[in-house]
N, C-alpha and C. Protein backbone atom coordinates (compact mmCIF):
# COMPACT_ATOMS: atom_id res chain seq x y z
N UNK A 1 178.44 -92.30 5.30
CA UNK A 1 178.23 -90.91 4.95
C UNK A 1 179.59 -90.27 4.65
N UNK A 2 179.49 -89.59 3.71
CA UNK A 2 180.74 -88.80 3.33
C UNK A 2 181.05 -87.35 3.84
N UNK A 3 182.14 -87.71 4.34
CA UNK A 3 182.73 -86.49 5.62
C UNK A 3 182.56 -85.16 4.58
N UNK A 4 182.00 -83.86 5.47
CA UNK A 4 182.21 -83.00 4.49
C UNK A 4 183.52 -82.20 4.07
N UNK A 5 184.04 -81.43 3.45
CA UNK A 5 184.78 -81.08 2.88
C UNK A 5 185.01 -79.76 3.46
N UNK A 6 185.99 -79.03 4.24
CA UNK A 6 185.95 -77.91 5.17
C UNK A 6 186.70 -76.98 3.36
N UNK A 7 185.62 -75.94 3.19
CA UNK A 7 186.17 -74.91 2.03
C UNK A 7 186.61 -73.40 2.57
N UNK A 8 187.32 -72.95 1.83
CA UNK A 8 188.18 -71.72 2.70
C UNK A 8 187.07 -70.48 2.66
N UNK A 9 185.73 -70.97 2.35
CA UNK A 9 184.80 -69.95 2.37
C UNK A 9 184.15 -70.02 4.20
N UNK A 10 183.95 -71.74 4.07
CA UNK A 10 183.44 -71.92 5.36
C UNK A 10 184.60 -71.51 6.78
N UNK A 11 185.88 -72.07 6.56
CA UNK A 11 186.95 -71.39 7.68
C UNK A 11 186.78 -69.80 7.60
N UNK A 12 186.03 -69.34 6.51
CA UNK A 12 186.97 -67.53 6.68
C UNK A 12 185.47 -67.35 7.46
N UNK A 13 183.97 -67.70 6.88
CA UNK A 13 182.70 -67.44 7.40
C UNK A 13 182.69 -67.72 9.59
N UNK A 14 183.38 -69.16 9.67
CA UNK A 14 183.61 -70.04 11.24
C UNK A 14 184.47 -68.84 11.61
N UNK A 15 185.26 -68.10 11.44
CA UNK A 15 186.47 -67.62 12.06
C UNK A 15 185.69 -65.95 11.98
N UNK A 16 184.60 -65.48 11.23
CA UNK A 16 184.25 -64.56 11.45
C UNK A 16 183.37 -63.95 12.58
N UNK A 17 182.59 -65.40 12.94
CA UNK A 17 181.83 -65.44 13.51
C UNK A 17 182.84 -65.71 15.09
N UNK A 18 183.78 -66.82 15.21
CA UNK A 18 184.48 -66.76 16.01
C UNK A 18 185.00 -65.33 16.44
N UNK A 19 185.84 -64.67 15.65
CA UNK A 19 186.48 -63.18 16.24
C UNK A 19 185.72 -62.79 16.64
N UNK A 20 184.32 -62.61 16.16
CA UNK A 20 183.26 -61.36 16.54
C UNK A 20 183.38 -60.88 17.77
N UNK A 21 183.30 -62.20 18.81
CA UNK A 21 183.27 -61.52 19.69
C UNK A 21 181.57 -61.02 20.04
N UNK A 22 180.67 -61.19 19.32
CA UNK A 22 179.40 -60.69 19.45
C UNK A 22 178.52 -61.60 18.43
N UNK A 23 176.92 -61.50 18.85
CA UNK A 23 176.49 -61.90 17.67
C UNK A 23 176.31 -61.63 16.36
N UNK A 24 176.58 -61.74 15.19
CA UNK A 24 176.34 -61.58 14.05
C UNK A 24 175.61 -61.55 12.94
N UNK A 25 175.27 -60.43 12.33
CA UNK A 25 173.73 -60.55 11.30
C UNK A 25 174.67 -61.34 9.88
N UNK A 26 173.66 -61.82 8.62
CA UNK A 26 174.30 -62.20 8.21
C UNK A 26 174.94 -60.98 6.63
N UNK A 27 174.36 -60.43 7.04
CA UNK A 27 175.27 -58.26 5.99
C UNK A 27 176.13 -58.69 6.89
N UNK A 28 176.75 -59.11 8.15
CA UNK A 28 177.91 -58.43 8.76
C UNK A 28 178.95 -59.55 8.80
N UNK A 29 178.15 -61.18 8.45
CA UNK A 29 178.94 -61.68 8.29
C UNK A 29 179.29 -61.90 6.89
N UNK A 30 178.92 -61.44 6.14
CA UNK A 30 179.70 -61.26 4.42
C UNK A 30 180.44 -60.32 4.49
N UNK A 31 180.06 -59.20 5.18
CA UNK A 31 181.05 -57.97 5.23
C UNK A 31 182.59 -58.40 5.45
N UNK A 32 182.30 -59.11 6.39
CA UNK A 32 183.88 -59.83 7.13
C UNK A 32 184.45 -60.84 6.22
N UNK A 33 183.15 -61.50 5.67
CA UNK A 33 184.06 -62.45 4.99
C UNK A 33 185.04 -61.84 3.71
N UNK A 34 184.43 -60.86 2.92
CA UNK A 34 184.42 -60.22 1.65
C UNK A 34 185.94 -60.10 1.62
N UNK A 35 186.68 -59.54 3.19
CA UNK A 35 187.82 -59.56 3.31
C UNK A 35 188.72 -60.08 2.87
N UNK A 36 188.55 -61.68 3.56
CA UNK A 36 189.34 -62.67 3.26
C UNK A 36 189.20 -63.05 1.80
N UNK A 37 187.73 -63.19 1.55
CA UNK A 37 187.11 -63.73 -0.13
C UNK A 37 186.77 -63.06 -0.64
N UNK A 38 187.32 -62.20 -1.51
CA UNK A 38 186.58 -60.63 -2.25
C UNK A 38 185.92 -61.94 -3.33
N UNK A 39 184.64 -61.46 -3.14
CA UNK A 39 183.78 -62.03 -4.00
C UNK A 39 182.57 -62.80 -3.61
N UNK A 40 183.08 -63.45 -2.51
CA UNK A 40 181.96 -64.02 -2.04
C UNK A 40 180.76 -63.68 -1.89
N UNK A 41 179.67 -64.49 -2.58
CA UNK A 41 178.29 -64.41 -2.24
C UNK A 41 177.63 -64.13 -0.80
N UNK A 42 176.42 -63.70 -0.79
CA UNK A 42 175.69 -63.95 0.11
C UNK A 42 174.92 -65.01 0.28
N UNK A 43 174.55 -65.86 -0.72
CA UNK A 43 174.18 -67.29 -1.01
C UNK A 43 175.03 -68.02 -0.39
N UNK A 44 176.16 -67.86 -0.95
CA UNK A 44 177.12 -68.45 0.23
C UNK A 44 177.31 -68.43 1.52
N UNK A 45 177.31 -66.91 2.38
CA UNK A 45 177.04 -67.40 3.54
C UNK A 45 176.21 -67.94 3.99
N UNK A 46 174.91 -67.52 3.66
CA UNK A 46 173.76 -68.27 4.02
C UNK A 46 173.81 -69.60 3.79
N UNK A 47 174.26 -70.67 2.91
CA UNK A 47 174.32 -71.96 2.91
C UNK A 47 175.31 -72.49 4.04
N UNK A 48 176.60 -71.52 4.46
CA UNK A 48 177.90 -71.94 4.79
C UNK A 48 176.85 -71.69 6.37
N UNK A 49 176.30 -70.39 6.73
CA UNK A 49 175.96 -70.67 7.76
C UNK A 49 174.67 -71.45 8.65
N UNK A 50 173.80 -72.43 7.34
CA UNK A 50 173.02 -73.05 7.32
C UNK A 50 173.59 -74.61 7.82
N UNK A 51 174.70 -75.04 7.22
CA UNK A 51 175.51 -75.76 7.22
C UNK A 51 176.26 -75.88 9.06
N UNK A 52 176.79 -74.64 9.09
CA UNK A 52 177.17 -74.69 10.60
C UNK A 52 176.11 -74.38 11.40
N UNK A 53 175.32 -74.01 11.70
CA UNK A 53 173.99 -74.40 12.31
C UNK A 53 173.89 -75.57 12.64
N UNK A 54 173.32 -76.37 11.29
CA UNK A 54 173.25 -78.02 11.49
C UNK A 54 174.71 -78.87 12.28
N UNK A 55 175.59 -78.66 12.16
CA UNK A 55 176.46 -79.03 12.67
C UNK A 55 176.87 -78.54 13.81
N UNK A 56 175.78 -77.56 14.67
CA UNK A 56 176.28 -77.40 15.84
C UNK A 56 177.23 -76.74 16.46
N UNK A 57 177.87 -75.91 15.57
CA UNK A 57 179.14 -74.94 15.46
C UNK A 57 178.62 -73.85 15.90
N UNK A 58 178.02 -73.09 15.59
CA UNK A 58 177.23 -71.67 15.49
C UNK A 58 175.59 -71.88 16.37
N UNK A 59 175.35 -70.72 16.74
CA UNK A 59 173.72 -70.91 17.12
C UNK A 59 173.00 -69.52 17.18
N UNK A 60 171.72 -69.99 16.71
CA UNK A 60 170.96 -68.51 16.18
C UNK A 60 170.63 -67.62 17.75
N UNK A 61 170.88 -66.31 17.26
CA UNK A 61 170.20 -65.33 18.35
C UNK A 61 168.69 -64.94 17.49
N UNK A 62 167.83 -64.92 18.09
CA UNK A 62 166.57 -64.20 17.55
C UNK A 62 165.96 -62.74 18.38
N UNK A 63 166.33 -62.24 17.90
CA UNK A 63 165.35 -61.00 18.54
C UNK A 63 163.82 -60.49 17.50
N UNK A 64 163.25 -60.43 18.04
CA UNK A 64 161.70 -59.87 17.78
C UNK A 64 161.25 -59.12 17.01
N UNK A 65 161.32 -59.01 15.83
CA UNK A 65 161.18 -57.68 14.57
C UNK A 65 162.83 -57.01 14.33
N UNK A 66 163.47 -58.39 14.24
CA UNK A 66 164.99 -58.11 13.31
C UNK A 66 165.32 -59.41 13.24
N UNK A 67 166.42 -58.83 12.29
CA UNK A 67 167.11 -60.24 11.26
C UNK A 67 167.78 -61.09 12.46
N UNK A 68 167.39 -62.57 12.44
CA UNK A 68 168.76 -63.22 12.93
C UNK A 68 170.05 -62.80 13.43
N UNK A 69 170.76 -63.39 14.30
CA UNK A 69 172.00 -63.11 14.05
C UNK A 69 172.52 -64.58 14.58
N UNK A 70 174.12 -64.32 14.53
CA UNK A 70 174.55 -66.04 15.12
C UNK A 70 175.83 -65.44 15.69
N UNK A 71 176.13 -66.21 16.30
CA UNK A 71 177.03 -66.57 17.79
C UNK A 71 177.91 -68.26 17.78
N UNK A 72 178.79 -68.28 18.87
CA UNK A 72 179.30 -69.03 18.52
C UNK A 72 178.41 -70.30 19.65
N UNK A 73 178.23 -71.58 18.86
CA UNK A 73 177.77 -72.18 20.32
C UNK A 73 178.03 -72.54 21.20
N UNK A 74 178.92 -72.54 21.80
CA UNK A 74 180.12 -72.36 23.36
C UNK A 74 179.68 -71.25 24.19
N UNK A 75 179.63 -69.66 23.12
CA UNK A 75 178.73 -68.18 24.07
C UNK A 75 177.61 -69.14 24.20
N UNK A 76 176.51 -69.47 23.38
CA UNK A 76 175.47 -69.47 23.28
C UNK A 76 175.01 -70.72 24.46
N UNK A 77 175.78 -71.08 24.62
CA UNK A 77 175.74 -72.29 25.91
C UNK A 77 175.93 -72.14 27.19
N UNK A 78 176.27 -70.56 27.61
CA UNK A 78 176.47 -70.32 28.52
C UNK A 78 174.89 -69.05 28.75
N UNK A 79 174.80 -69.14 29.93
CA UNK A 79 173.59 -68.16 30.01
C UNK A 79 174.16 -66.51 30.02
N UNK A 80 173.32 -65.75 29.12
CA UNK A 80 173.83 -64.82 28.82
C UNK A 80 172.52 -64.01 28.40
N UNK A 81 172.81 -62.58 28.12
CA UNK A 81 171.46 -61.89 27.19
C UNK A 81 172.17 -60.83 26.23
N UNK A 82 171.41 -60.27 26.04
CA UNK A 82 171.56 -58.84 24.65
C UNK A 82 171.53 -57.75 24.63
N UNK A 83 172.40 -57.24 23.73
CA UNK A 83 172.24 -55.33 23.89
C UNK A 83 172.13 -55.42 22.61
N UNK A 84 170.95 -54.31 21.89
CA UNK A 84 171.07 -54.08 20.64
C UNK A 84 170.88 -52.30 20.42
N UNK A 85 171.68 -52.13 19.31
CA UNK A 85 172.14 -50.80 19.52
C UNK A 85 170.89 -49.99 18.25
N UNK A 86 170.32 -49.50 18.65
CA UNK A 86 168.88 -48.42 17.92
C UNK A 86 169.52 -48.04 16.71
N UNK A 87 170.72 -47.37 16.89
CA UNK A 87 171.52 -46.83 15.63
C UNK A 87 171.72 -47.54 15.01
N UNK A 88 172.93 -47.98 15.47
CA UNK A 88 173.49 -48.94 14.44
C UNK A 88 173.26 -50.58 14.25
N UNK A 89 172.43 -50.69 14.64
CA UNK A 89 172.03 -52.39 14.46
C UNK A 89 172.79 -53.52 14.97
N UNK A 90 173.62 -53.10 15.43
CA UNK A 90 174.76 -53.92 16.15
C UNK A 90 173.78 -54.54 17.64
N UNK A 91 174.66 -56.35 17.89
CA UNK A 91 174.20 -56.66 19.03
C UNK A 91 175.21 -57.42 19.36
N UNK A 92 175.13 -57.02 20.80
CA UNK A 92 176.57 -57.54 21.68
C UNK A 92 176.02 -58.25 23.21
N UNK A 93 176.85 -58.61 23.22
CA UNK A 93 176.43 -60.11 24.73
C UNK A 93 176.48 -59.03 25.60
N UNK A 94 175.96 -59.72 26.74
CA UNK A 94 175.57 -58.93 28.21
C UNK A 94 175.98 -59.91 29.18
N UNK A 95 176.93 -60.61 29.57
CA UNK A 95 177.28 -61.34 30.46
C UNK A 95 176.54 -61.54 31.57
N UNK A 96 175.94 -60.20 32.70
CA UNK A 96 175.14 -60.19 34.00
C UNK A 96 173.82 -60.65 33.54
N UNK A 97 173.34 -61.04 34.85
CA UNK A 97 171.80 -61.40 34.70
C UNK A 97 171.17 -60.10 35.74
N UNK A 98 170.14 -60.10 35.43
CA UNK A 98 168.78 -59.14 36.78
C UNK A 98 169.04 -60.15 38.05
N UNK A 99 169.04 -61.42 37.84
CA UNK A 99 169.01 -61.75 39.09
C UNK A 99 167.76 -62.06 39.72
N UNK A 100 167.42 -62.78 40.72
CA UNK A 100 166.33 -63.20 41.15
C UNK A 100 164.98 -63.01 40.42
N UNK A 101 165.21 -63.48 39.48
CA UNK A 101 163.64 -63.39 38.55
C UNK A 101 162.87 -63.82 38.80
N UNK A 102 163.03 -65.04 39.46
CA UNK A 102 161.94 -65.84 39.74
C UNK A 102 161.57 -64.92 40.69
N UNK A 103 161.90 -64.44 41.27
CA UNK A 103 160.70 -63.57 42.34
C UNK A 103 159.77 -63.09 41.56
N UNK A 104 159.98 -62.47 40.28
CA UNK A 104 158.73 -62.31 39.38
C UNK A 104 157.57 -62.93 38.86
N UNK A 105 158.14 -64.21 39.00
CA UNK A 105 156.93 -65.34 38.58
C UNK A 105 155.74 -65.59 39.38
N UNK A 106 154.16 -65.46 39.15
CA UNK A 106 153.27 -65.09 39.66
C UNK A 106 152.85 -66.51 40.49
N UNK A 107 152.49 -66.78 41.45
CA UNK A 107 152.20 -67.77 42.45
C UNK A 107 152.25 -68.99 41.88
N UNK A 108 152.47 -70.09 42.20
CA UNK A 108 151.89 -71.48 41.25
C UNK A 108 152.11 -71.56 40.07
N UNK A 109 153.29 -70.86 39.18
CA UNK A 109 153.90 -70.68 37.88
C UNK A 109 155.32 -71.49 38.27
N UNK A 110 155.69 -72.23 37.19
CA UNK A 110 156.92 -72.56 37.42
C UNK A 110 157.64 -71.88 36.10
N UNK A 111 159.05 -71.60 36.80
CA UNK A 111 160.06 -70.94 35.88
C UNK A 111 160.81 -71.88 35.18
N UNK A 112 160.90 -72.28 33.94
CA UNK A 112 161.95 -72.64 33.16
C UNK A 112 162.24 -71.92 32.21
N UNK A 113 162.55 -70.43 32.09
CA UNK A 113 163.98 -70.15 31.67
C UNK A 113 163.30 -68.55 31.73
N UNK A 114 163.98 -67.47 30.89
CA UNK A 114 164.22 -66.17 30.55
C UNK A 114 164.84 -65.90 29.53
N UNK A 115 164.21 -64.32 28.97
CA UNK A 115 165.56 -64.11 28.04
C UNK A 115 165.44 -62.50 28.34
N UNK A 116 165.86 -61.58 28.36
CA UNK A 116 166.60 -60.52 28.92
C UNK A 116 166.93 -59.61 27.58
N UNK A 117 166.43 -58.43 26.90
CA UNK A 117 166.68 -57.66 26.07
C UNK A 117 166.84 -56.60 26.45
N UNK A 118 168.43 -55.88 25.79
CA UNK A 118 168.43 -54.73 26.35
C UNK A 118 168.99 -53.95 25.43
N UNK A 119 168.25 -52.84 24.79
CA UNK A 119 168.39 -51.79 24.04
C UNK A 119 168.83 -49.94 24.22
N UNK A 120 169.46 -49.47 23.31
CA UNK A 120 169.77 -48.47 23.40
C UNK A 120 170.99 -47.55 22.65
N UNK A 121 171.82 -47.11 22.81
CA UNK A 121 173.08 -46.34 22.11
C UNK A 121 174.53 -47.38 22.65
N UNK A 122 174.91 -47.92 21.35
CA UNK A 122 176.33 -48.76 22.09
C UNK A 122 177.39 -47.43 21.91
N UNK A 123 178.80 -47.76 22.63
CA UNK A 123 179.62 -47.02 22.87
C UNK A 123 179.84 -46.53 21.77
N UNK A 124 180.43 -46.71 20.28
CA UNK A 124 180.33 -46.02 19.29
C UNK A 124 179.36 -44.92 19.25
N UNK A 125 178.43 -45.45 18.77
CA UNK A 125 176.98 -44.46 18.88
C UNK A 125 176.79 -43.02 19.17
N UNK A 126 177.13 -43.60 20.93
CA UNK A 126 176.80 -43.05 22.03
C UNK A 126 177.66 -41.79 21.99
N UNK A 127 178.93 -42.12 21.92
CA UNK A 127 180.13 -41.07 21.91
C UNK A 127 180.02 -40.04 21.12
């Protein structure tokens, strides 16, 4: 198999998603890229981040009646949840858990896993 070819679309797209710092829709990751690559497609990210997907680099956030977003898969490997902001569409990690959940689980249910959504005004917003 022939190794792929790292293009300065895919480092500027990996490194956007890296800084973030948060998860990323993919308007926000062209936005960032546009920077580095005035010009770049959105076809392009979408392939570039189709590409790192498959390769295990990146990993999808899904929330429930909105777009995708992606993260890096190192956050995404660690247990974590979500804030998504009403205004501005922005979504950012939540490091804490609730904590004892399983106390929630109804008699004779076994728990394998959670996911934790939490909405409202982020600090921008809010201010």
């Amino acid at each position: 198999m022939t190794p792929r070819r790292n293009t300065r679309q895919q480092d500027v797209i990996r490194r956007s998603i890296e800084d973030a710092g948060r998860p990323l829709s993919i308007d926000e990751i062209h936005a960032l890229s546009l920077e580095d690559v005035p010009g770049i497609g959105v076809r392009t990210v979408y392939r570039v981040v189709d590409r790192l997907l498959g390769d295990g680099v990146i990993a999808r956030v899904q929330i429930a009646g909105h777009a995708d977003r992606f993260e890096c898969a190192e956050v995404a490997s660690k247990h974590h949840h979500h804030f998504r902001c009403e205004k501005c569409d922005r979504v950012f990690d939540v490091s804490s858990c609730v904590g004892r959940i399983d106390r929630m689980v109804p008699e004779g249910f076994t728990l394998s896993g959670h996911e934790v959504l939490l909405w409202g005004s982020c600090a921008d917003c809010a201010g």
